[in-house]
C-alpha atoms as a PDB file:
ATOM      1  CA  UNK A   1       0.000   0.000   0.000  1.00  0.00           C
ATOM      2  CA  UNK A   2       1.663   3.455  -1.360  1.00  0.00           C
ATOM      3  CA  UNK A   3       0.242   6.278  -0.392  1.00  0.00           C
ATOM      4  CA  UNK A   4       0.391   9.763  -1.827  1.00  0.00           C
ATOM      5  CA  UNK A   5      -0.327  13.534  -1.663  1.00  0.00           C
ATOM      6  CA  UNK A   6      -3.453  14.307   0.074  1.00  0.00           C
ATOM      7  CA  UNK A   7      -3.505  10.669   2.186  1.00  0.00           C
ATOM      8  CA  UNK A   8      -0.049  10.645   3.232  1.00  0.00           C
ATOM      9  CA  UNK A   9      -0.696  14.403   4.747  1.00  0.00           C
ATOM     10  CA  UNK A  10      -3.720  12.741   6.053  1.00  0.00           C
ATOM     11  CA  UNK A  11      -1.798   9.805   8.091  1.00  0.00           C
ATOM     12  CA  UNK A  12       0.815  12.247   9.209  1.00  0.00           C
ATOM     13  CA  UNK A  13      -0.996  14.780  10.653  1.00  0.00           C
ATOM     14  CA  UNK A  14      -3.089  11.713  12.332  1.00  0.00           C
ATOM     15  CA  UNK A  15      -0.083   9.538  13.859  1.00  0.00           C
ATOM     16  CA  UNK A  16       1.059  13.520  15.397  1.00  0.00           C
ATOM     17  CA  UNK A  17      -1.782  14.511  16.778  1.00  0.00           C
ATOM     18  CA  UNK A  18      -1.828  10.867  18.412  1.00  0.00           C
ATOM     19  CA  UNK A  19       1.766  11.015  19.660  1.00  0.00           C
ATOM     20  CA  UNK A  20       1.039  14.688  21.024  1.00  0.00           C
ATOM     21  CA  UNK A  21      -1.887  12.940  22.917  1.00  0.00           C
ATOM     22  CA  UNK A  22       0.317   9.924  24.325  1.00  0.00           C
ATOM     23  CA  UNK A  23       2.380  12.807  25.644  1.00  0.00           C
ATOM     24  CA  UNK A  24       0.051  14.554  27.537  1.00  0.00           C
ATOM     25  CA  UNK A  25      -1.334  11.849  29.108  1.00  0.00           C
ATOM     26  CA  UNK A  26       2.396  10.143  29.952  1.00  0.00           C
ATOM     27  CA  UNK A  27       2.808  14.082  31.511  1.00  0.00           C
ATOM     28  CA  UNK A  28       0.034  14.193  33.438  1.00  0.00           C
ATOM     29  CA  UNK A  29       0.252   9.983  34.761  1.00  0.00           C
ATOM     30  CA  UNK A  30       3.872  11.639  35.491  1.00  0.00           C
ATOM     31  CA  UNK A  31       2.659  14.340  37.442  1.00  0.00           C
ATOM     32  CA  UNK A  32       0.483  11.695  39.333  1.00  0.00           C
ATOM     33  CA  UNK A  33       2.664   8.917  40.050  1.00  0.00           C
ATOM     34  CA  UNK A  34       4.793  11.819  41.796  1.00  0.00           C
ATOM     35  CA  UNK A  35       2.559  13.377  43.659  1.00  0.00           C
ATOM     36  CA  UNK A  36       1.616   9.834  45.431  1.00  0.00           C
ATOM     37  CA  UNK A  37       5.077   9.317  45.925  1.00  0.00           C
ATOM     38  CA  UNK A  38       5.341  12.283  47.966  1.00  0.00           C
ATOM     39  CA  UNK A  39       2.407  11.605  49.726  1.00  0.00           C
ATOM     40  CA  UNK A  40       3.275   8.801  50.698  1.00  0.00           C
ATOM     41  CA  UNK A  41       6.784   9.679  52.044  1.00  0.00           C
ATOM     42  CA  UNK A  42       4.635  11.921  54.542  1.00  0.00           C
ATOM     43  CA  UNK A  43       3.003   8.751  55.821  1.00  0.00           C
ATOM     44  CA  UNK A  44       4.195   6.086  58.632  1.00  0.00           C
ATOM     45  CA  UNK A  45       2.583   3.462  56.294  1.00  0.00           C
ATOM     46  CA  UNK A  46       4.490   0.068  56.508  1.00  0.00           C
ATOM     47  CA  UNK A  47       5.905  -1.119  53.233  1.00  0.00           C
ATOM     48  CA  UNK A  48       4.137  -3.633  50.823  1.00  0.00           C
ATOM     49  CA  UNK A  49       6.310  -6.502  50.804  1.00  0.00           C
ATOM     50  CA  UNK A  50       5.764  -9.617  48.844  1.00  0.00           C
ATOM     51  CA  UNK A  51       4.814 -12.577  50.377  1.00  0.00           C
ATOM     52  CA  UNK A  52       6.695 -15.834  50.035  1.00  0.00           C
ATOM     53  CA  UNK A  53       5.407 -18.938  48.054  1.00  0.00           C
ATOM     54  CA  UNK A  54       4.947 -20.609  51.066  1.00  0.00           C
ATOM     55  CA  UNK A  55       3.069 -18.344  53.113  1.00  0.00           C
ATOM     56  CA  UNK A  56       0.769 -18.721  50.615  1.00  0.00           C
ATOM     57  CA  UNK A  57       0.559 -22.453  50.067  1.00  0.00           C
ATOM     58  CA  UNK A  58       0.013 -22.270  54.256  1.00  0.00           C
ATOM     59  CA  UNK A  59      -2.710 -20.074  53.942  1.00  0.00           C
ATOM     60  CA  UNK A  60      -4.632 -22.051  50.876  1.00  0.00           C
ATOM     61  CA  UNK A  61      -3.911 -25.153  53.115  1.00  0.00           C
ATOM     62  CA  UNK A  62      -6.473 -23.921  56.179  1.00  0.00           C
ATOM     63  CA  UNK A  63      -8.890 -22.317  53.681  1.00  0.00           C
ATOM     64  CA  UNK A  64      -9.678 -26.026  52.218  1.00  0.00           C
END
């Protein structure tokens, strides 16, 4: 598929104005992922830790 003139403008000016958007929105998730960060640095919240392959094998053991 070869396009020219008129469509290739077309395409261009679509796959921009898409990239432009993807930009914005990475900005503003950006913006957000930051400002939780720093709220949480102001908290006394434990850490999420993962929880060991076991643990859970224990734990599916007394549910059944």
């Amino acid at each position: 598929m070869r396009l020219r003139g008129r469509g290739k403008l077309v395409l261009i000016a679509s796959l921009a104005a898409e990239l432009a958007c993807s930009r914005e929105r990475e900005g503003v998730l950006r913006e957000r992922l930051q400002w939780f960060e720093a709220a949480l640095a102001d908290t006394s919240l434990p850490t999420l830790r993962l929880v060991p392959d076991q643990a859970v094998r224990r734990s599916d053991a007394r549910i059944s």
